[in-house]
Protein backbone atom coordinates (compact mmCIF):
# COMPACT_ATOMS: atom_id res chain seq x y z
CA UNK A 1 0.00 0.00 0.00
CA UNK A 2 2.62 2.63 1.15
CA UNK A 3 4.95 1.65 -1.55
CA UNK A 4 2.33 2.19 -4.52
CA UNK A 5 1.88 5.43 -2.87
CA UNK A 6 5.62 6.76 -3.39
CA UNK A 7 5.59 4.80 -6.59
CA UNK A 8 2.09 7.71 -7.65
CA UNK A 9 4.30 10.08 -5.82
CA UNK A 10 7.15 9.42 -8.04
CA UNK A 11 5.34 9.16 -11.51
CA UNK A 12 3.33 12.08 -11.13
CA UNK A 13 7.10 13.95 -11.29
CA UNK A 14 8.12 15.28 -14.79
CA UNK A 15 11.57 16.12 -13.83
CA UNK A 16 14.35 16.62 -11.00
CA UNK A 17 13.32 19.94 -10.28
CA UNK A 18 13.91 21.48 -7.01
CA UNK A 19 10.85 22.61 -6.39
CA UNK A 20 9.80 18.42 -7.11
CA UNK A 21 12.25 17.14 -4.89
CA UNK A 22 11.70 19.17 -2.20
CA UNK A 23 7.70 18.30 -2.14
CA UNK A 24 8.09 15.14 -2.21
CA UNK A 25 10.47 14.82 0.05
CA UNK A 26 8.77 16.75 2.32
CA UNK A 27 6.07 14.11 2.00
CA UNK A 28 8.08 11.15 3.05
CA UNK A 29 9.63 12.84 5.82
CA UNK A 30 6.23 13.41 6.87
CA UNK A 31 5.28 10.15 7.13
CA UNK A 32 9.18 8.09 7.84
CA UNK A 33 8.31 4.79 6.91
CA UNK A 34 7.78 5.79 3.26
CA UNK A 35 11.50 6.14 3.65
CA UNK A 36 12.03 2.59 3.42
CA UNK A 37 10.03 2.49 -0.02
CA UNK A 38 12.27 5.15 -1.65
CA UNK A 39 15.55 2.80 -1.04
CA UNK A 40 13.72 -0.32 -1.95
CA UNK A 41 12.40 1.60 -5.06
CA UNK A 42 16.06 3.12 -5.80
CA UNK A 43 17.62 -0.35 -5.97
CA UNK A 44 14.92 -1.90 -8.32
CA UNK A 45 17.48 -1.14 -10.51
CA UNK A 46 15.91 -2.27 -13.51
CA UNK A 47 13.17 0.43 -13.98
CA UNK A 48 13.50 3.85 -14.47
CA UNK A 49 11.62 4.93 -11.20
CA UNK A 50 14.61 4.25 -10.02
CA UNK A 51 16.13 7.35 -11.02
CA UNK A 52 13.68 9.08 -9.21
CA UNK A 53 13.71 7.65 -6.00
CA UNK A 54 17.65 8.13 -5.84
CA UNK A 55 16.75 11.56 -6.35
CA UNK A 56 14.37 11.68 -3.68
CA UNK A 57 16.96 9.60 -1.63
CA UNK A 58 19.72 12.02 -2.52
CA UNK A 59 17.55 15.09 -1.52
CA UNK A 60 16.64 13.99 1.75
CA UNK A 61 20.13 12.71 2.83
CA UNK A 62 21.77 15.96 1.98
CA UNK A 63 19.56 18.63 2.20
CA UNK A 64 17.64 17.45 5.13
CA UNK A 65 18.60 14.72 7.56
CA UNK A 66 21.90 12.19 6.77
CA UNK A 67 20.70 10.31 10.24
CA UNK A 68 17.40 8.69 8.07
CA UNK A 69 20.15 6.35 6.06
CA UNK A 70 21.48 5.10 8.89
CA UNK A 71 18.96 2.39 9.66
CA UNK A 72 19.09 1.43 6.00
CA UNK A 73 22.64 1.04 5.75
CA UNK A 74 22.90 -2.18 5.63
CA UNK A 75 21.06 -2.68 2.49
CA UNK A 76 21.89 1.04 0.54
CA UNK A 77 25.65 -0.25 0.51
CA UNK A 78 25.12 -3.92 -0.47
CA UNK A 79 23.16 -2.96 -3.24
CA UNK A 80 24.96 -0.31 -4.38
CA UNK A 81 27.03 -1.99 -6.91
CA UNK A 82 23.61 -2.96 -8.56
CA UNK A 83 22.69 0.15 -9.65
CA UNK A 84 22.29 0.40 -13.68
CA UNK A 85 21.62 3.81 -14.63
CA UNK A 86 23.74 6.89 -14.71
CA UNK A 87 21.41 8.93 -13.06
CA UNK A 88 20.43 7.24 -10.14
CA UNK A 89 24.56 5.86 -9.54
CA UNK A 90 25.24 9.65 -9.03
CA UNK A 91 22.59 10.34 -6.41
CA UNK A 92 23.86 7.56 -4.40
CA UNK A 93 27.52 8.84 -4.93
CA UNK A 94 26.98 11.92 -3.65
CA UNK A 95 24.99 10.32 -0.06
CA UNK A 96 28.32 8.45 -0.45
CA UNK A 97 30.56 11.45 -0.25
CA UNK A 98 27.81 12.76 2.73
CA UNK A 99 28.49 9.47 4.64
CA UNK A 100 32.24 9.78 4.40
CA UNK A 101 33.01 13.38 5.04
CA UNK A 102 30.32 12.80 8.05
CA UNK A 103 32.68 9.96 9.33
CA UNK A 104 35.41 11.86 9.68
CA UNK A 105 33.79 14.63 11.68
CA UNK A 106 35.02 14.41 15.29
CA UNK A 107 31.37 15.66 16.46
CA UNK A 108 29.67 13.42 14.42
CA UNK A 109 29.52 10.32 16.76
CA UNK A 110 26.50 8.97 16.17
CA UNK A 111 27.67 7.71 12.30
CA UNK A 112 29.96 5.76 14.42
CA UNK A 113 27.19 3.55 15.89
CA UNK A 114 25.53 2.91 12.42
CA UNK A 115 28.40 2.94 9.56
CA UNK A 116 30.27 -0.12 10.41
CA UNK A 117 33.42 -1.58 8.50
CA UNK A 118 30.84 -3.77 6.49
CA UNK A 119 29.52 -0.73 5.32
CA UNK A 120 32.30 1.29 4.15
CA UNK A 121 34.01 -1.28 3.09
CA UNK A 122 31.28 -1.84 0.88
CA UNK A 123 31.08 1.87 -0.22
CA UNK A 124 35.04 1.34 -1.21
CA UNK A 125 34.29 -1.76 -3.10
CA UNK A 126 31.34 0.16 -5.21
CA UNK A 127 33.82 3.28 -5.32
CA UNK A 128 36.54 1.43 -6.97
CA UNK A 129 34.30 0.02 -8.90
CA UNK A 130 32.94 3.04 -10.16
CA UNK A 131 36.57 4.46 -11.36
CA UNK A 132 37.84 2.19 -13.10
CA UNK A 133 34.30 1.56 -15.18
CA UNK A 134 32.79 4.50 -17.27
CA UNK A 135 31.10 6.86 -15.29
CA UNK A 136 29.98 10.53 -15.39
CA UNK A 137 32.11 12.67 -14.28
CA UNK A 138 30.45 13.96 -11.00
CA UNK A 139 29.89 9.99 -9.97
CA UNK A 140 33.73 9.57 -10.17
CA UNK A 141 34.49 13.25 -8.33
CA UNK A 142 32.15 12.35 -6.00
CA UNK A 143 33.87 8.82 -5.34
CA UNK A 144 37.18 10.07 -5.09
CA UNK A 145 35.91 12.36 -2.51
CA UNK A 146 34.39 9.10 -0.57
CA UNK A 147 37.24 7.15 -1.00
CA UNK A 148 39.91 10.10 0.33
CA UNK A 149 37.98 10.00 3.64
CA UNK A 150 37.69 6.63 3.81
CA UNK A 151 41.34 5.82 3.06
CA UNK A 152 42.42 7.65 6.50
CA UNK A 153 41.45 4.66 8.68
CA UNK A 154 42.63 1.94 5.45
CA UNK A 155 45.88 3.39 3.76
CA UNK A 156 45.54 0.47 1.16
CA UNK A 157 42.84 2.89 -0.46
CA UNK A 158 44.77 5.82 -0.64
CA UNK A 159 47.42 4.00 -2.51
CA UNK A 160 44.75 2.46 -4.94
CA UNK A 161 43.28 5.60 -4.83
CA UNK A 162 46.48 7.49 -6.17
CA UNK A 163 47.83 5.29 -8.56
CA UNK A 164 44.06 5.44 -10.18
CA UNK A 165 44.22 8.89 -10.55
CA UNK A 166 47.24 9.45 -12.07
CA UNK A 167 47.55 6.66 -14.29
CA UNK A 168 43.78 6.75 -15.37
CA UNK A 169 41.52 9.07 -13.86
CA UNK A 170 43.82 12.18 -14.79
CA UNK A 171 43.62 11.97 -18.88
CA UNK A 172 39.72 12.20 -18.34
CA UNK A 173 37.12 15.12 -18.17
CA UNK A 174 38.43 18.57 -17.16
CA UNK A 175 36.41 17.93 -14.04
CA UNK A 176 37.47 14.71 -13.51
CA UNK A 177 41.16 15.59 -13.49
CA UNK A 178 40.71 18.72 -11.26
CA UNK A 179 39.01 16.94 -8.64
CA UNK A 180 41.48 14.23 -8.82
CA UNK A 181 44.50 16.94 -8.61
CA UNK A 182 42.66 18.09 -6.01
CA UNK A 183 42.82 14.66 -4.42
CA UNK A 184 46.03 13.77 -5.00
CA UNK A 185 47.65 16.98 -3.25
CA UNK A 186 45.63 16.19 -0.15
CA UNK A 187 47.51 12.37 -0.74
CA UNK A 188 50.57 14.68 -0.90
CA UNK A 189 49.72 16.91 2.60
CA UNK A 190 49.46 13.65 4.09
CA UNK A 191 52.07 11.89 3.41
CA UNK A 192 54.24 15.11 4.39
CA UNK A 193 52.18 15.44 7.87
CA UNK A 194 52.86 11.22 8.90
């Protein structure tokens, strides 16, 4: 019942508007156990609601509330190597990115309880993944981004991470290659600072 609810929710939008997201977001954080509907419908990867429930997903998780993931975590970063389309891989980059930069807060404590090594190491696996297969550009900045944090607490990462940039990731896109410049002199700073 509540999932062909979202699902009317979801068809009824022409396009990723903000003013589209933000409604219907606003209506499943209304009513929080639609949540669960939007990440089931985000990893039925094989139709093109999909899309917009990653968009939905994306919009709540990082213009609202990150902490409504965190009981779902478990199955957002299993699945997320399933994902088929462009356009619903970068929404689920980008909560990604959210998720990491959020670990490495010091005040953020609570991600501590919920994102376990399972997890990231899952988000890692679907990261690498991501780089070395083709990808839009804002999927792969967003990654790198992700895998940077993640990479403080498993140096193995950083390494993949580096020799990925500059032996693949930097003859791509002009964004791809300043983000991963960007990266790779943050590598640098830390190498310098150990």
């Amino acid at each position: 019942m509540k999932s062909s609810y979202v699902l009317s929710l979801l068809s009824k939008m022409n396009n990723a508007s903000i003013e589209n997201r933000q409604r219907i977001a606003i209506e499943i954080m209304a009513d929080t156990s639609l949540f669960k509907d939007i990440i089931d419908i985000t990893f039925t990867v094989n139709e093109k609601i999909s899309i917009k429930a990653a968009w939905i997903l994306e919009w709540i998780c990082t213009h609202h509330n990150l902490l409504m993931i965190y009981p779902f975590l478990t199955e957002f970063t299993q699945k997320l190597k399933t994902l088929q389309f462009d356009s619903a891989i970068r929404p689920c980059a980008k909560i990604c990115e959210h998720l990491a930069i959020a670990y490495q807060q010091k005040d953020s404590k609570e991600i501590h309880t919920f994102l376990t090594k399972v997890h990231i190491n899952n988000i890692i696996s679907a990261g690498f993944e991501w780089l070395i297969t083709p990808q839009k550009t804002a999927v792969k900045a967003y990654t790198m981004t992700s895998l940077y944090h993640f990479g403080k607490n498993q140096k193995w990462v950083h390494t993949e991470l580096k020799h990925l940039i500059s032996s693949k990731i930097i003859h791509e896109s002009k964004g791809c290659k300043a983000r991963g410049k960007q990266i790779l002199m943050q590598l640098h700073k830390n190498e310098i600072t150990e």
